[in-house]
PDB file of N, CA and C in Angstrom:
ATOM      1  N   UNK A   1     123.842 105.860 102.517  1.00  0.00           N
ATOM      2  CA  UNK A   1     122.766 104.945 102.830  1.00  0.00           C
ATOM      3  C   UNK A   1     121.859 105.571 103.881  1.00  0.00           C
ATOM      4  N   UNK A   2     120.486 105.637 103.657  1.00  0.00           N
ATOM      5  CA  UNK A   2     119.729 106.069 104.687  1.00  0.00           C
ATOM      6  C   UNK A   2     119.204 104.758 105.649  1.00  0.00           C
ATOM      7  N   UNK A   3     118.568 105.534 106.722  1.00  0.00           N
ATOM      8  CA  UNK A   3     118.016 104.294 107.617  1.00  0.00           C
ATOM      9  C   UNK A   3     116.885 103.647 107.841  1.00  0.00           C
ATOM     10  N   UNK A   4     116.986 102.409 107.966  1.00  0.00           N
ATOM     11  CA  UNK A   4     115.594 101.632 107.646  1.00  0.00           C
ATOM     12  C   UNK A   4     114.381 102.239 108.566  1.00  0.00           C
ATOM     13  N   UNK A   5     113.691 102.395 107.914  1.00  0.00           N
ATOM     14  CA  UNK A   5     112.330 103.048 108.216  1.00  0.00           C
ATOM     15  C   UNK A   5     111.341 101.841 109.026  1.00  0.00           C
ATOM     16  N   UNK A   6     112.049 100.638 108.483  1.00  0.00           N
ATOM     17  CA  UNK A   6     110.616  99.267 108.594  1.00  0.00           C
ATOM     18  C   UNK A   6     110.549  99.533 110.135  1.00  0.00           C
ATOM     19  N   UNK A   7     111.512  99.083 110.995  1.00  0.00           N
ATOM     20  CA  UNK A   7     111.430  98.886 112.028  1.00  0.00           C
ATOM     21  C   UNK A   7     110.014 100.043 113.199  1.00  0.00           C
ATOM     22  N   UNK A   8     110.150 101.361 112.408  1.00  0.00           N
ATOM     23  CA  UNK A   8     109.306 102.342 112.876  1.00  0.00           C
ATOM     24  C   UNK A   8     107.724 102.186 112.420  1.00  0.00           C
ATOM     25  N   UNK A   9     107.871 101.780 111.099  1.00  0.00           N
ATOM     26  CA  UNK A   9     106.912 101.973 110.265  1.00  0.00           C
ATOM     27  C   UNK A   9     106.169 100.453 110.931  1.00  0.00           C
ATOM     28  N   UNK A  10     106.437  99.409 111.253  1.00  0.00           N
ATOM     29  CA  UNK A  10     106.132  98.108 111.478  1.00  0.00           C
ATOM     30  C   UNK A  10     105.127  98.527 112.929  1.00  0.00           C
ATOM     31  N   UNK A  11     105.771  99.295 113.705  1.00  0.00           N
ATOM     32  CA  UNK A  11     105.654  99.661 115.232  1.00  0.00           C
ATOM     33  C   UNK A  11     104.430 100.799 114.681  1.00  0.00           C
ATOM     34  N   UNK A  12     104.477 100.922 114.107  1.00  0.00           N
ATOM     35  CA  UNK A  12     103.269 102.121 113.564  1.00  0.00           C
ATOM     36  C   UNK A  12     101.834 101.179 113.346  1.00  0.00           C
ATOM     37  N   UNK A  13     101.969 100.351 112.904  1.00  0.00           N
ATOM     38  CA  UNK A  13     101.231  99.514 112.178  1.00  0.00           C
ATOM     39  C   UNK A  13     100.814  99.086 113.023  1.00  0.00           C
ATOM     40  N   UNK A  14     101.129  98.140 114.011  1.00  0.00           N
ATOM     41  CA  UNK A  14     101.076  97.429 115.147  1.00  0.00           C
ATOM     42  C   UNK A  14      99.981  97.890 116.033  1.00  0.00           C
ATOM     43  N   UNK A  15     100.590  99.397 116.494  1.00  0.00           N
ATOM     44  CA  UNK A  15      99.525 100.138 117.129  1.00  0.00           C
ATOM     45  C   UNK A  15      98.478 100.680 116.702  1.00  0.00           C
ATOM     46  N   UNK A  16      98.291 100.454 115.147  1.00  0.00           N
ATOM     47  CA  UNK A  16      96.947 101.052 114.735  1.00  0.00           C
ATOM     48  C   UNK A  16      95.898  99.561 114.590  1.00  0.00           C
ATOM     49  N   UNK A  17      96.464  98.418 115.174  1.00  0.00           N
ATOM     50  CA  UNK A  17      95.923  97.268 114.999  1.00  0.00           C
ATOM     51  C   UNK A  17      96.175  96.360 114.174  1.00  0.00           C
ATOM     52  N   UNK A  18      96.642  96.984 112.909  1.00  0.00           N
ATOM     53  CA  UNK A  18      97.122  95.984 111.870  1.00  0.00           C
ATOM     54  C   UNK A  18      97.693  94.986 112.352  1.00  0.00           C
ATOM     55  N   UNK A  19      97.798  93.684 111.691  1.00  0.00           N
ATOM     56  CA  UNK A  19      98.797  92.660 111.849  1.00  0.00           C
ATOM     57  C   UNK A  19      99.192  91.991 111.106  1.00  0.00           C
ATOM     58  N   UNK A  20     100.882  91.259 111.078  1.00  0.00           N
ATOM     59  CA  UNK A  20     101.659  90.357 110.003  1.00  0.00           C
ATOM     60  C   UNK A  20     100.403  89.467 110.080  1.00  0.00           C
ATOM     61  N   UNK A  21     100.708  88.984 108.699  1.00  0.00           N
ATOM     62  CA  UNK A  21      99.952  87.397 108.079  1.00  0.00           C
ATOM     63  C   UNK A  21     101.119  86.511 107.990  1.00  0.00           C
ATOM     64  N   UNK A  22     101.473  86.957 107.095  1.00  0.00           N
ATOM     65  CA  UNK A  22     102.498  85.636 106.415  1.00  0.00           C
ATOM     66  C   UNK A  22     104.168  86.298 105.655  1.00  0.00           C
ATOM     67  N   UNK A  23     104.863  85.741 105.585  1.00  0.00           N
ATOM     68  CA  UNK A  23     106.230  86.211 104.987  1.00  0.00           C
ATOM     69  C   UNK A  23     105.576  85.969 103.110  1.00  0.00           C
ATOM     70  N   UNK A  24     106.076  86.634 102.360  1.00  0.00           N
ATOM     71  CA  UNK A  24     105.553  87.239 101.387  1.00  0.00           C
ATOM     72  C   UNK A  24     107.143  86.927 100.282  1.00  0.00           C
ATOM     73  N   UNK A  25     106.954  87.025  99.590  1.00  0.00           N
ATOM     74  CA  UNK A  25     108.031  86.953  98.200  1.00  0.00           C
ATOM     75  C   UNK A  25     109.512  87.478  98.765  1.00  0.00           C
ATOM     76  N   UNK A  26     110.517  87.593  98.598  1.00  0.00           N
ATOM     77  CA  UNK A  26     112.214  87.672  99.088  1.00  0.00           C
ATOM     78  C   UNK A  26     111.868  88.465 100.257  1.00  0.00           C
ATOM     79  N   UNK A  27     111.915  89.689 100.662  1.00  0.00           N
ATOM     80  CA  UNK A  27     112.043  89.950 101.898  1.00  0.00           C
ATOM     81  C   UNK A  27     111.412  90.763 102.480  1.00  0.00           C
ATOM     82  N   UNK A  28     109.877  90.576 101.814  1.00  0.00           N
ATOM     83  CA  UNK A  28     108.642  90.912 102.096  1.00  0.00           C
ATOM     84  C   UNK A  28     107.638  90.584 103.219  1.00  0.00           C
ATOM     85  N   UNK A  29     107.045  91.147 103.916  1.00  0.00           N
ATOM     86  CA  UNK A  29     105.769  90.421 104.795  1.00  0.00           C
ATOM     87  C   UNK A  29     104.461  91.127 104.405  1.00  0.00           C
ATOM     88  N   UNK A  30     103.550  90.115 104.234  1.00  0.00           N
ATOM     89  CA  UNK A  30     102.215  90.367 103.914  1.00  0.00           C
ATOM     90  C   UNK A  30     101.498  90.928 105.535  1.00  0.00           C
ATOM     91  N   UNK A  31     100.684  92.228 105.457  1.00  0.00           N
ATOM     92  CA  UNK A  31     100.128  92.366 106.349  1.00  0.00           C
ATOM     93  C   UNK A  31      98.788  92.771 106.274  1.00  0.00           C
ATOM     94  N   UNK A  32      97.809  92.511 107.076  1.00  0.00           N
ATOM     95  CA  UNK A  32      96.402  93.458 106.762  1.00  0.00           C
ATOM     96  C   UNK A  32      95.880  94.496 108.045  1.00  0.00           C
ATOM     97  N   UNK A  33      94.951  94.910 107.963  1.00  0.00           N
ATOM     98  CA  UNK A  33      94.972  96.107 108.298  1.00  0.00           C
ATOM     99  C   UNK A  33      93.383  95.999 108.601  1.00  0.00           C
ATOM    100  N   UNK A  34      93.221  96.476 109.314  1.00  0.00           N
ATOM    101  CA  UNK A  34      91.374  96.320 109.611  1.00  0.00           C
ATOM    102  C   UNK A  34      90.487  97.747 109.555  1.00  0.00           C
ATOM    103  N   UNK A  35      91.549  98.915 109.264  1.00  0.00           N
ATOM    104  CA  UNK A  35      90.988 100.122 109.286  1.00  0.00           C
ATOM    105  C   UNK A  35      90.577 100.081 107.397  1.00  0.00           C
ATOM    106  N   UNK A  36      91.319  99.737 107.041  1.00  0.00           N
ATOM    107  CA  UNK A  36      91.501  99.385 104.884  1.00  0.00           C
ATOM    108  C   UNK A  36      90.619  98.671 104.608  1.00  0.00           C
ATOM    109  N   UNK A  37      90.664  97.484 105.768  1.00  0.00           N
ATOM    110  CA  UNK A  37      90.229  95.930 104.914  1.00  0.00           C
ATOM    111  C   UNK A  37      91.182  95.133 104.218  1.00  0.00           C
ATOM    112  N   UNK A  38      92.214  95.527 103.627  1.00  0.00           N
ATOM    113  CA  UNK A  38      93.123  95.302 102.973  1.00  0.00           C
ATOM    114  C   UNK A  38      94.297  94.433 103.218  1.00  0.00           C
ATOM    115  N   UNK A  39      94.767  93.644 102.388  1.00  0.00           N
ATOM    116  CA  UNK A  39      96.432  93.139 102.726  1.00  0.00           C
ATOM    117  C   UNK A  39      97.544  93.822 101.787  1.00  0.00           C
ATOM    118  N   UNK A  40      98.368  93.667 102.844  1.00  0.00           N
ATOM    119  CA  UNK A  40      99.465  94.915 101.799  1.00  0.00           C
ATOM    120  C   UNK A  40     100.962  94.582 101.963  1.00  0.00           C
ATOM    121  N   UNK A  41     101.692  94.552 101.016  1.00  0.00           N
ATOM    122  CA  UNK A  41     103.484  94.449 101.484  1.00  0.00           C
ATOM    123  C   UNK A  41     104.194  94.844 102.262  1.00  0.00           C
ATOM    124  N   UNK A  42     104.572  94.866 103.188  1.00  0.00           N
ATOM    125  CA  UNK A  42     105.839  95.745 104.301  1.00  0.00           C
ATOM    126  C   UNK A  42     107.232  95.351 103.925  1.00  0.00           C
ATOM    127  N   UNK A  43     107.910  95.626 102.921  1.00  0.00           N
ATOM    128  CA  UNK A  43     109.397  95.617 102.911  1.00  0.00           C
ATOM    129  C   UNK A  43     110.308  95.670 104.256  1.00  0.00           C
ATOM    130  N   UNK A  44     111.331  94.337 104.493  1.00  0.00           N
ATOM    131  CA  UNK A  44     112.195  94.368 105.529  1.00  0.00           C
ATOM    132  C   UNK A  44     112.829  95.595 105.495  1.00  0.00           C
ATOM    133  N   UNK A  45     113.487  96.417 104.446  1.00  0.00           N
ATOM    134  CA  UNK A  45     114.225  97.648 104.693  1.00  0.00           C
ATOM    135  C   UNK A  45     113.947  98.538 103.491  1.00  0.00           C
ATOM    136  N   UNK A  46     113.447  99.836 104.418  1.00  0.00           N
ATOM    137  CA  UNK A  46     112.288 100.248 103.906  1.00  0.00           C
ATOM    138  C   UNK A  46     113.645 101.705 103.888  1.00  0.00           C
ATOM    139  N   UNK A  47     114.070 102.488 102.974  1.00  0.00           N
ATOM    140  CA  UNK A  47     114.520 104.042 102.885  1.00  0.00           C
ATOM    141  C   UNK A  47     113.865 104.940 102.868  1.00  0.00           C
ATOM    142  N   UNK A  48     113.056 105.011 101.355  1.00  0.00           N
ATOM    143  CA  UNK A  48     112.503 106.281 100.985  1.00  0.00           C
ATOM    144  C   UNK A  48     110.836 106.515 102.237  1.00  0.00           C
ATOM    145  N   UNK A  49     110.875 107.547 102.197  1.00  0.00           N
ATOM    146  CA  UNK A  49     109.930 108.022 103.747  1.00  0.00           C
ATOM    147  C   UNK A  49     108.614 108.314 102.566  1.00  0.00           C
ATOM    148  N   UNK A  50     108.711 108.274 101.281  1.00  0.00           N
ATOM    149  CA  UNK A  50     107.307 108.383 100.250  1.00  0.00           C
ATOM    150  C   UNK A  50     106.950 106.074 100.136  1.00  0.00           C
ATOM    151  N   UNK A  51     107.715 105.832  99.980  1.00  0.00           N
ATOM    152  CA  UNK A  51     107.484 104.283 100.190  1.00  0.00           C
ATOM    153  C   UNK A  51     106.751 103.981 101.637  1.00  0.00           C
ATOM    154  N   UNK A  52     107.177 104.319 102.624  1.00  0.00           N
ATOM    155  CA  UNK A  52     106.711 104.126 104.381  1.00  0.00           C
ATOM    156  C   UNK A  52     105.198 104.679 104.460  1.00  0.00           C
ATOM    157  N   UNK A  53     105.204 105.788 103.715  1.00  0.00           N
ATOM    158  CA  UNK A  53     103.981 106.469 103.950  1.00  0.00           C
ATOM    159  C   UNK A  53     102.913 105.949 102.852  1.00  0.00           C
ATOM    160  N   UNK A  54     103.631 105.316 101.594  1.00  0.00           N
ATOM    161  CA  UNK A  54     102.470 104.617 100.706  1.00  0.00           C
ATOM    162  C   UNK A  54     102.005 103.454 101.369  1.00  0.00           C
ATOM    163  N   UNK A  55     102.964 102.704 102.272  1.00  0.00           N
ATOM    164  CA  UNK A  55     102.299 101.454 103.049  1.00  0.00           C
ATOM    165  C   UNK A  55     101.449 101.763 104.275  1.00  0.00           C
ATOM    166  N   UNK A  56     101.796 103.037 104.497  1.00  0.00           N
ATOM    167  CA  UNK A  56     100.345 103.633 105.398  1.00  0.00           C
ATOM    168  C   UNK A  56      99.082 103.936 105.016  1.00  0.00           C
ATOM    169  N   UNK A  57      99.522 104.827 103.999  1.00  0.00           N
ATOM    170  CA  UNK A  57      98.222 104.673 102.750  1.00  0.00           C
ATOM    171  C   UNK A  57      98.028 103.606 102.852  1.00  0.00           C
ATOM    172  N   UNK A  58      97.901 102.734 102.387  1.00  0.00           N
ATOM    173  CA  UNK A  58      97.459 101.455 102.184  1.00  0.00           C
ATOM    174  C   UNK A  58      96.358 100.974 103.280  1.00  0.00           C
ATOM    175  N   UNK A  59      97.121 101.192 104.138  1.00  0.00           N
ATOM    176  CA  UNK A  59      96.805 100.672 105.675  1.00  0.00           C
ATOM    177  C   UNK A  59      95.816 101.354 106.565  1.00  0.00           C
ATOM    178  N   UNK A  60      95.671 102.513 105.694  1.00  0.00           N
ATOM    179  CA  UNK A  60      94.536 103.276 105.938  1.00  0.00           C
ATOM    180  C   UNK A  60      94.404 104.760 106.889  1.00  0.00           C
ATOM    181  N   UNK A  61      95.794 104.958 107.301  1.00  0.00           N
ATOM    182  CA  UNK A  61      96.407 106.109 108.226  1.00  0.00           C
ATOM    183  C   UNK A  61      97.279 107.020 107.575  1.00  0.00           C
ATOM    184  N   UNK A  62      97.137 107.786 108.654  1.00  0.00           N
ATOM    185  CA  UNK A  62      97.985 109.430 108.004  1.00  0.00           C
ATOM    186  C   UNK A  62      99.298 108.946 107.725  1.00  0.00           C
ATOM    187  N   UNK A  63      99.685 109.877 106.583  1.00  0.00           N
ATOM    188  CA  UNK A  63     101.287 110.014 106.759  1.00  0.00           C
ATOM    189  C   UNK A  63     102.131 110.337 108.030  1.00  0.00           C
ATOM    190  N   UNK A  64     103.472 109.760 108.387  1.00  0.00           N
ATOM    191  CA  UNK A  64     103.624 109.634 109.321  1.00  0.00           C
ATOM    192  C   UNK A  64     105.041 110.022 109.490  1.00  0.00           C
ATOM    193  N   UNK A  65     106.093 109.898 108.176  1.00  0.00           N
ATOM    194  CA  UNK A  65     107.484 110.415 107.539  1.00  0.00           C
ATOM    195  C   UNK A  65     107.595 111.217 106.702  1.00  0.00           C
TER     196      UNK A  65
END
């Protein structure tokens, strides 16, 4: 089992301004992002470091894992 990424990836987010909206479908949170424009999924437990970095994509920042 690898280790959850969310907790880093969340703290990533945070400081680039983004912020939670709302809790989102099973154990999802909806977040948006003001660098994107965008709202996007953050998975509670996040492994693969290509998943962490697509929700950065998203979010509008460099890869970061």
């Amino acid at each position: 089992m690898g280790d959850n990424l969310s907790p880093l990836l969340k703290r990533l987010l945070i400081d680039a301004g983004c912020r939670f909206v709302r809790r989102g479908k099973g154990d999802h949170d909806i977040w948006a992002s003001p660098l994107s424009g965008k709202h996007f999924p953050v998975d509670a437990f996040i492994k693969s470091r290509h998943t962490a970095n697509a929700v950065l994509r998203q979010a509008g920042l460099p890869k970061a894992f």
